[in-house]
Protein backbone atom coordinates (compact mmCIF):
# COMPACT_ATOMS: atom_id res chain seq x y z
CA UNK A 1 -35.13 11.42 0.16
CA UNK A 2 -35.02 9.29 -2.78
CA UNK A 3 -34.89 5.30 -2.54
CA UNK A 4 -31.63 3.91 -3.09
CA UNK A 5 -30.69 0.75 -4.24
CA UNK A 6 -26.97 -0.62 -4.97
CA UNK A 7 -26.16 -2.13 -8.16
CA UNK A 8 -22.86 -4.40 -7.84
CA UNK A 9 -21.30 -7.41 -9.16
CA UNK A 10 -20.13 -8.89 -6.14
CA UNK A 11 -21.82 -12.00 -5.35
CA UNK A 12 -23.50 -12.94 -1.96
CA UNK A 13 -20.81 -15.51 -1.16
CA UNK A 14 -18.20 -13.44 -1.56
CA UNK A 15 -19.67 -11.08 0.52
CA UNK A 16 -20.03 -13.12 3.24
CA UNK A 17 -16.67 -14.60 2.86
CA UNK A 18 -15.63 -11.04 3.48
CA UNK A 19 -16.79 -10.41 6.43
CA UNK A 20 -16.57 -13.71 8.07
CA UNK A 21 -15.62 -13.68 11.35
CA UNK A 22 -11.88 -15.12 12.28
CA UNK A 23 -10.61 -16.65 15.43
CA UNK A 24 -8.84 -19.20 16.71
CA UNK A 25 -4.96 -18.01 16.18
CA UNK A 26 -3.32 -19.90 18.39
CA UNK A 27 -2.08 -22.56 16.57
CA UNK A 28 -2.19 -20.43 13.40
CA UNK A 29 1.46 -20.12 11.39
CA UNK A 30 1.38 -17.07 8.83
CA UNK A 31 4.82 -18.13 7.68
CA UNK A 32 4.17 -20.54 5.13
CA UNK A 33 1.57 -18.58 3.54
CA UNK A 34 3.82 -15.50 3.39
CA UNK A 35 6.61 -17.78 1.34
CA UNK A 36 4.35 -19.14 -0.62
CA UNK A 37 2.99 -15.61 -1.50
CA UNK A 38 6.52 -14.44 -2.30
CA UNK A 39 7.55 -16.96 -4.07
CA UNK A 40 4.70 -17.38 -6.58
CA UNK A 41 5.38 -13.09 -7.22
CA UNK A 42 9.16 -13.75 -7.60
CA UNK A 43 8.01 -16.23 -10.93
CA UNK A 44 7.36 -12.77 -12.46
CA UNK A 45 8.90 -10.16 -10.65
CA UNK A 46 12.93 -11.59 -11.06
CA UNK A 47 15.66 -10.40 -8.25
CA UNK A 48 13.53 -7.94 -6.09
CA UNK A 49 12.24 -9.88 -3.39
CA UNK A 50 13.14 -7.08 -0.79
CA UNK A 51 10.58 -4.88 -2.94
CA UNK A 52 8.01 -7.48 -3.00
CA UNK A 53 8.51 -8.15 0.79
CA UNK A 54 7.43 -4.71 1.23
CA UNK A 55 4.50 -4.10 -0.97
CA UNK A 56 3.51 -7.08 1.15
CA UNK A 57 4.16 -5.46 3.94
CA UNK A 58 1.92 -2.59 3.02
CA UNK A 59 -0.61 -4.65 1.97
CA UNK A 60 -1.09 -6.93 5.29
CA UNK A 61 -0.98 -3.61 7.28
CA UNK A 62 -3.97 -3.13 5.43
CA UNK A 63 -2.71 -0.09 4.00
CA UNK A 64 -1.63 1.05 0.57
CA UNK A 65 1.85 1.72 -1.10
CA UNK A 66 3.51 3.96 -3.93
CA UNK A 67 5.60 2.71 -6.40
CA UNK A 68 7.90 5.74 -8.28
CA UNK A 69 10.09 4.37 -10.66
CA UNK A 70 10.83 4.91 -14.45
CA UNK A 71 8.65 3.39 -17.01
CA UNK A 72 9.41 -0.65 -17.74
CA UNK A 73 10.88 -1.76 -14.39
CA UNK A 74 7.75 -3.74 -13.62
CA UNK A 75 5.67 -1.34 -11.43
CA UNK A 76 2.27 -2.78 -12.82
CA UNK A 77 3.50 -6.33 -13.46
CA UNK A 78 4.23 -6.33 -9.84
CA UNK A 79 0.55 -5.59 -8.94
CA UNK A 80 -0.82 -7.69 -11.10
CA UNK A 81 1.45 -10.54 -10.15
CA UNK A 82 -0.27 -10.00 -6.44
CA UNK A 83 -3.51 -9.95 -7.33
CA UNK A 84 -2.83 -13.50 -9.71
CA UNK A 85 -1.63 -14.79 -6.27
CA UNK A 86 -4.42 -13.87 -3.70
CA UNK A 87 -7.98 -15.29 -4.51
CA UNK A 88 -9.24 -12.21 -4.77
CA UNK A 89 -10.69 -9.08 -6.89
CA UNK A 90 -8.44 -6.63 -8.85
CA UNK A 91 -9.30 -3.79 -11.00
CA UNK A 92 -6.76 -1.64 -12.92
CA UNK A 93 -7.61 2.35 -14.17
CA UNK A 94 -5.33 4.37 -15.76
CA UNK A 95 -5.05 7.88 -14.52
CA UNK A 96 -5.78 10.13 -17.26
CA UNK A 97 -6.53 13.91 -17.46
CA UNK A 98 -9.85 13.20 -18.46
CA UNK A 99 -10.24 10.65 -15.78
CA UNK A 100 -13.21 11.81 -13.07
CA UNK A 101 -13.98 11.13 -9.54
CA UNK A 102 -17.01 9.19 -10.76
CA UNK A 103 -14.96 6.74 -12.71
CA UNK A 104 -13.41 5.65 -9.68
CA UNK A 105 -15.82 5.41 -6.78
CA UNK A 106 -18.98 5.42 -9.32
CA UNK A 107 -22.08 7.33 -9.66
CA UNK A 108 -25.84 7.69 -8.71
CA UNK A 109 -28.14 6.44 -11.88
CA UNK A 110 -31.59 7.93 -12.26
CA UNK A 111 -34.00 4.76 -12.94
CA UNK A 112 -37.19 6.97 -14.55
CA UNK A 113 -39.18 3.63 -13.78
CA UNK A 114 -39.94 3.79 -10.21
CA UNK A 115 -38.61 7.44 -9.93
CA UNK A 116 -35.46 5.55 -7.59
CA UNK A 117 -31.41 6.08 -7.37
CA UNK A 118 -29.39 3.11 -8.14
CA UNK A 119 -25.35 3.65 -6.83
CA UNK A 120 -23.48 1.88 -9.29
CA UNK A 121 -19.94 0.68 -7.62
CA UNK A 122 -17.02 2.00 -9.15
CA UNK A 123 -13.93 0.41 -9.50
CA UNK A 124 -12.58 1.08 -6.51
CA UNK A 125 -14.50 -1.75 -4.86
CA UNK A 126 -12.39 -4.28 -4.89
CA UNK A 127 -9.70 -5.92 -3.13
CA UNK A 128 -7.07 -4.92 -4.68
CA UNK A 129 -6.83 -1.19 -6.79
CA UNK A 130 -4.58 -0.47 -9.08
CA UNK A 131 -4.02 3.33 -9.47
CA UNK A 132 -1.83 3.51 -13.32
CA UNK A 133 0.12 6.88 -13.11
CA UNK A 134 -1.97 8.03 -10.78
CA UNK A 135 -0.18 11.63 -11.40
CA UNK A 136 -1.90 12.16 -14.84
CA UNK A 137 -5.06 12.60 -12.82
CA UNK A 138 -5.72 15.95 -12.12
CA UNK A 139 -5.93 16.79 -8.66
CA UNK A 140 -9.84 16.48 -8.33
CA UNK A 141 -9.64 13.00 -9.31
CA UNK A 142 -6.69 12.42 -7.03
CA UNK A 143 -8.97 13.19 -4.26
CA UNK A 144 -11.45 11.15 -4.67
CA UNK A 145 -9.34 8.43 -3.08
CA UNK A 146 -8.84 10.78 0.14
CA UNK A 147 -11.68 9.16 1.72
CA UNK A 148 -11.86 5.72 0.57
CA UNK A 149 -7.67 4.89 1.47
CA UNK A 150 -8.47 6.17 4.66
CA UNK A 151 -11.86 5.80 6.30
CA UNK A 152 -13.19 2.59 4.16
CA UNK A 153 -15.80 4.19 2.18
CA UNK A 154 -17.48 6.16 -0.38
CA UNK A 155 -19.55 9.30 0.43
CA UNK A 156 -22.04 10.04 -2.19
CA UNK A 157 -24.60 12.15 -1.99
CA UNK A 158 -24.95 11.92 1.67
CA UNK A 159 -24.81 8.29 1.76
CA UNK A 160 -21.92 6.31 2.81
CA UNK A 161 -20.76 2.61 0.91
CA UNK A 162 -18.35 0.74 2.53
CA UNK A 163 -15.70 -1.19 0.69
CA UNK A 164 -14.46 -4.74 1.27
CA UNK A 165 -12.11 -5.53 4.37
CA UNK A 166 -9.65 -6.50 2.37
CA UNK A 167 -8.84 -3.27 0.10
CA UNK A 168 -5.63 -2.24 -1.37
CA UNK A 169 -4.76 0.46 -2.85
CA UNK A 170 -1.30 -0.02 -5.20
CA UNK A 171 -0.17 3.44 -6.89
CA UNK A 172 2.55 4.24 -10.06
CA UNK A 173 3.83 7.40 -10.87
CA UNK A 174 6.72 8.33 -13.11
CA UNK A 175 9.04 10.45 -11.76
CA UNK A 176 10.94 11.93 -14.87
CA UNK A 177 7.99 12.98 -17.28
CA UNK A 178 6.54 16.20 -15.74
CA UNK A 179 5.20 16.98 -18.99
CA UNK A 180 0.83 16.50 -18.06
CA UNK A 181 1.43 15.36 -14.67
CA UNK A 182 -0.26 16.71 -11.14
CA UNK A 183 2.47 16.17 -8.37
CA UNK A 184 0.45 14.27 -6.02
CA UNK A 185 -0.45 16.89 -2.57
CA UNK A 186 0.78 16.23 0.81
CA UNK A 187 -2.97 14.96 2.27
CA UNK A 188 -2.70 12.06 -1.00
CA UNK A 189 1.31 11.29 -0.16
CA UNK A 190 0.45 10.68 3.36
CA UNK A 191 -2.47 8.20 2.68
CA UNK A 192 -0.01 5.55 1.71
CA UNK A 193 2.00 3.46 4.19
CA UNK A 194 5.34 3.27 1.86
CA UNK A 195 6.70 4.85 -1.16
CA UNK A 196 8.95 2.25 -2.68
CA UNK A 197 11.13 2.52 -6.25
CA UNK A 198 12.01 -0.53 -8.01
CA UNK A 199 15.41 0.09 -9.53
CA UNK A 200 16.52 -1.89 -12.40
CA UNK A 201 17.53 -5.84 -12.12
CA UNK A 202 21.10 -6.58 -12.25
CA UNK A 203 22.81 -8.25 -15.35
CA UNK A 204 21.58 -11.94 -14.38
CA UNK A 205 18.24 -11.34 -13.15
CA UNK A 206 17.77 -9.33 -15.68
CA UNK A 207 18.81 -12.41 -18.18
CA UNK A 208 16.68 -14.41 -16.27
CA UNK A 209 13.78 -12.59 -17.50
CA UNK A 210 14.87 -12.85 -20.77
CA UNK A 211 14.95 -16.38 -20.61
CA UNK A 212 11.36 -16.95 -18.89
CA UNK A 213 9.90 -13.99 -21.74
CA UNK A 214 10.73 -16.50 -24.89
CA UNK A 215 7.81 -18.91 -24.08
CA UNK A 216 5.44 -16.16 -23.26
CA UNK A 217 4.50 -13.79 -20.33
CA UNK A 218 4.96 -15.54 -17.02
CA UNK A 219 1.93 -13.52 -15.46
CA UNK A 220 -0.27 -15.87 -17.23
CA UNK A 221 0.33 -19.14 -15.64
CA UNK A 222 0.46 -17.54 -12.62
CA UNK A 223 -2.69 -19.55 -10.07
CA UNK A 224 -4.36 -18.10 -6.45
CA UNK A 225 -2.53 -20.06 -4.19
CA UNK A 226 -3.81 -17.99 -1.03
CA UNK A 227 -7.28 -17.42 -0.72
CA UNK A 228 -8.80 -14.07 0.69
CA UNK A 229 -9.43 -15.64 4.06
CA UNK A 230 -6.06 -16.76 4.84
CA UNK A 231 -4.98 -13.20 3.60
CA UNK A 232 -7.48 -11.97 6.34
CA UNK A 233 -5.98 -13.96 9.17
CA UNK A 234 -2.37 -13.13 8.32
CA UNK A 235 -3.68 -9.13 8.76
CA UNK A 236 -5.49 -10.36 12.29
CA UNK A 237 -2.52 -12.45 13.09
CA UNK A 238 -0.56 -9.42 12.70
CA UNK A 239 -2.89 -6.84 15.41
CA UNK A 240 -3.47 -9.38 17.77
CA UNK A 241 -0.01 -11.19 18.13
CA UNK A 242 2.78 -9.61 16.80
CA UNK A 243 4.32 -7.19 19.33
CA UNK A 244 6.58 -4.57 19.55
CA UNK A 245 8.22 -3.34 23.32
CA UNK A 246 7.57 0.08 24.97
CA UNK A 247 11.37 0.94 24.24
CA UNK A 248 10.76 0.36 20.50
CA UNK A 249 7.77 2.77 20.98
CA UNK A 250 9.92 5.65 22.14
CA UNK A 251 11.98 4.90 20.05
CA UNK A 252 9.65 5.98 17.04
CA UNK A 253 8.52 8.55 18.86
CA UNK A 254 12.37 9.78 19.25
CA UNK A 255 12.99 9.49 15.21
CA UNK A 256 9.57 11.63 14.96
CA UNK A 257 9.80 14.32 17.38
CA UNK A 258 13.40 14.36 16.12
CA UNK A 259 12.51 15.07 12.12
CA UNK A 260 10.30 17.82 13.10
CA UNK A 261 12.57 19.73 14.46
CA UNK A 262 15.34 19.34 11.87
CA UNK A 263 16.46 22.25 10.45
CA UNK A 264 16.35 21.67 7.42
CA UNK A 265 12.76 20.76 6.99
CA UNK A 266 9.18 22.79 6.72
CA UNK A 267 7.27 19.89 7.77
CA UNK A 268 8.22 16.92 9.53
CA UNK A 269 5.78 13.54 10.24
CA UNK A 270 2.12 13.70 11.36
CA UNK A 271 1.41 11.83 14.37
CA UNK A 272 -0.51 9.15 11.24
CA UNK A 273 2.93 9.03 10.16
CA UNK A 274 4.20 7.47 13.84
CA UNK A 275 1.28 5.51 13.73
CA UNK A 276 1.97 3.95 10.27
CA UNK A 277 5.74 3.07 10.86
CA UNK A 278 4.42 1.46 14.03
CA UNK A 279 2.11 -0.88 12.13
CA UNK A 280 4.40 -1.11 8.93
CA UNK A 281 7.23 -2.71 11.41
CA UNK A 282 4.41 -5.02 12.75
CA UNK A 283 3.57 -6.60 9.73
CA UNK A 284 7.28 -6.39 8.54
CA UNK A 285 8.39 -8.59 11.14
CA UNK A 286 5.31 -10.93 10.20
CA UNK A 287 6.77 -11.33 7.09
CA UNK A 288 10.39 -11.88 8.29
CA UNK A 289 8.92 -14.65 10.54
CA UNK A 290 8.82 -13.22 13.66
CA UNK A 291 5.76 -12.12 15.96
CA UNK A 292 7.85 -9.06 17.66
CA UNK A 293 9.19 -6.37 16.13
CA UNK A 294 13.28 -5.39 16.86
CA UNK A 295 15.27 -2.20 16.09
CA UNK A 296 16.78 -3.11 12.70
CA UNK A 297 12.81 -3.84 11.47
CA UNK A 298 12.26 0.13 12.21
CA UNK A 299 15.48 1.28 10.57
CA UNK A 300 14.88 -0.91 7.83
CA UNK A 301 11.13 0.80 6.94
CA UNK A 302 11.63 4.32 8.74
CA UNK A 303 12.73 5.92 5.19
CA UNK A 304 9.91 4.26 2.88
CA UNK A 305 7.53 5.34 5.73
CA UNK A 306 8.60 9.06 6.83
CA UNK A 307 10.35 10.26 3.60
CA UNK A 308 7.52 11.27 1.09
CA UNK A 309 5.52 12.88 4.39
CA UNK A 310 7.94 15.41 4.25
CA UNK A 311 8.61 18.61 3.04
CA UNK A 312 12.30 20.36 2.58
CA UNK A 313 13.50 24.04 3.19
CA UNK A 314 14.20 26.01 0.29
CA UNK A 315 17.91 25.81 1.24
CA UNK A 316 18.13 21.88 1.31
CA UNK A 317 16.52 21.87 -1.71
CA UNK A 318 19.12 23.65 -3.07
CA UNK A 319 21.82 21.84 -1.77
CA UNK A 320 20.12 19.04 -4.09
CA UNK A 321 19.53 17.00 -0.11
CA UNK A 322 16.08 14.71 -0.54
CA UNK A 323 13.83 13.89 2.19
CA UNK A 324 15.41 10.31 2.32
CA UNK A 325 19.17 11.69 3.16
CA UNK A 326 17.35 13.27 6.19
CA UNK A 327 15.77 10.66 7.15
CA UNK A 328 18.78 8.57 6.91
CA UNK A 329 20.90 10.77 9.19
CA UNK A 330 17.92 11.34 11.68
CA UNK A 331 18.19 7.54 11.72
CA UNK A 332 21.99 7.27 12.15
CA UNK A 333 21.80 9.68 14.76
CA UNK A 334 18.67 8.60 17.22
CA UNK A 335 20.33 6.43 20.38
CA UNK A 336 19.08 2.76 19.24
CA UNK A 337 17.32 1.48 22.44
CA UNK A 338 18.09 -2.23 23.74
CA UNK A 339 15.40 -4.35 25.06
CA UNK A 340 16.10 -7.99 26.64
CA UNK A 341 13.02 -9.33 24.70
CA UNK A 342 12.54 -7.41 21.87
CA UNK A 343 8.72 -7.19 22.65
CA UNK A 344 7.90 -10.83 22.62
């Protein structure tokens, strides 16, 4: 086999920054970081703080979210505005129908030289990924992110590259232009933690934006003000000391069992999907200041997490019912359990 050698810009500090090992998290408090984090965002992002607590969310479950919304309600502002705010590395690429899986995870170059292979990194090594419409991709190019959201790696010709520990993967999609779009497949839909929708600001939010947009674009005084090793503990704080009880276990296991056998859907959540409310609610009580996880936290995040896993019968359809409504009423309907501590 051909030598292969690694061309990326990534410097040897940063590297080892990375992967530096982090301990100690006893008398470490996550809480200040988290409203600092929010609070530099909101400077840009005006009146949606329960949107940016849960791209947050997403993002210290080290997992990846999916904003569908209408164009100009501030999908890619809001990524951008989180990358501006973490110390950290951020590349943007615009799904196209050109686009191809070697623009994202990158390529093997022939060096005639030495008769060698040099990888050369693609985009998607980085810290933070921002996937633009990632629905104008065709589906080929959709799937090249299959592995990488999910295992931490690229595969290319039989050799595997492994991405930085602190990887995010932020998607848009429009969801009222089907005109040169590729709905994204149910193995791509359940790779991300949440699927969130902005909405449009209300009438003084909205002037507040207004008002900040006559001196300039706000996203451009926006500074780091957490660094990628703090982010790193926050996401360790969250496995190893936020808890959640045994009741509030079956109880995701009730909603689950309880969506697949609804009638009125052909598929209901994967046993990932369980799995990914579980650590969703984690890191959403982490960011509502708490190290244990209680009831409301999983009825708060149970339709952003289960809802675009699932797939409707022909009749609901009909009846113009969306995956969310089921969810919803699944919700509604499940016994809430009662603990005495919550899980702390």
């Amino acid at each position: 086999m051909q030598e292969i050698t690694i061309l990326c810009n990534t410097s040897k500090d940063e590297i080892l920054d990375d992967n530096a090992d982090i301990s100690d998290l006893e008398k470490f408090d996550p809480a200040p970081l988290i409203a600092k984090i929010i609070a530099n965002i909101e400077k840009v992002i005006v009146g949606k703080t329960e949107v940016i607590k849960q791209v947050l969310t997403a993002a210290l479950a080290n997992s990846h979210a999916l904003l569908e919304d209408v164009p100009g309600t501030g999908k890619t502002m809001l990524a951008r505005a989180l990358a501006a705010t973490i110390d950290c590395n951020f590349k943007r690429v615009q799904f196209t129908p050109d686009l191809l899986p070697m623009d994202v995870t990158g390529t093997m170059i022939y060096n005639p030289a030495d008769s060698s292979f040099s990888f050369k990194r693609g985009p998607v090594f980085t810290n933070i990924f921002l996937a633009d419409e990632i629905n104008r991709a065709t589906p080929r190019t959709q799937s090249s992110l299959l592995e990488v959201m999910e295992e931490r790696q690229v595969s290319i010709d039989g050799a595997a590259f492994a991405i930085p520990n602190v990887f995010f993967v932020l998607a848009t999609q429009n969801p009222v232009e089907q005109h040169g779009t590729y709905p994204l497949p149910e193995a791509q839909l359940d790779r991300f933690l949440l699927k969130l929708s902005m909405g449009y600001p209300d009438r003084s939010h909205e002037r507040d934006m207004l008002t900040a947009r006559r001196s300039g674009n706000p996203l451009a005084t926006l500074r780091p003000i957490v660094s990628r090793r703090e982010f790193r503990s926050i996401q360790q704080y969250i496995r190893e000391k936020v808890t959640i009880s045994p009741e509030l276990l079956d109880y995701i296991l009730s909603l689950a069992e309880a969506l697949r056998k609804h009638p009125e859907l052909i598929l209901g959540p994967s046993p990932r999907a369980s799995i990914a409310l579980m650590n969703a609610v984690r890191a959403w009580a982490c960011v509502s200041g708490r190290n244990y996880v209680i009831p409301d936290d999983i009825k708060t995040l149970v339709g952003p997490v289960f809802a675009h896993r699932l797939m409707l019968q022909p009749h609901a359809l009909v009846k113009r019912v969306t995956a969310t409504d089921v969810v919803m009423a699944v919700s509604n309907s499940v016994p809430v359990p009662v603990s005495k501590d919550s899980g702390r």
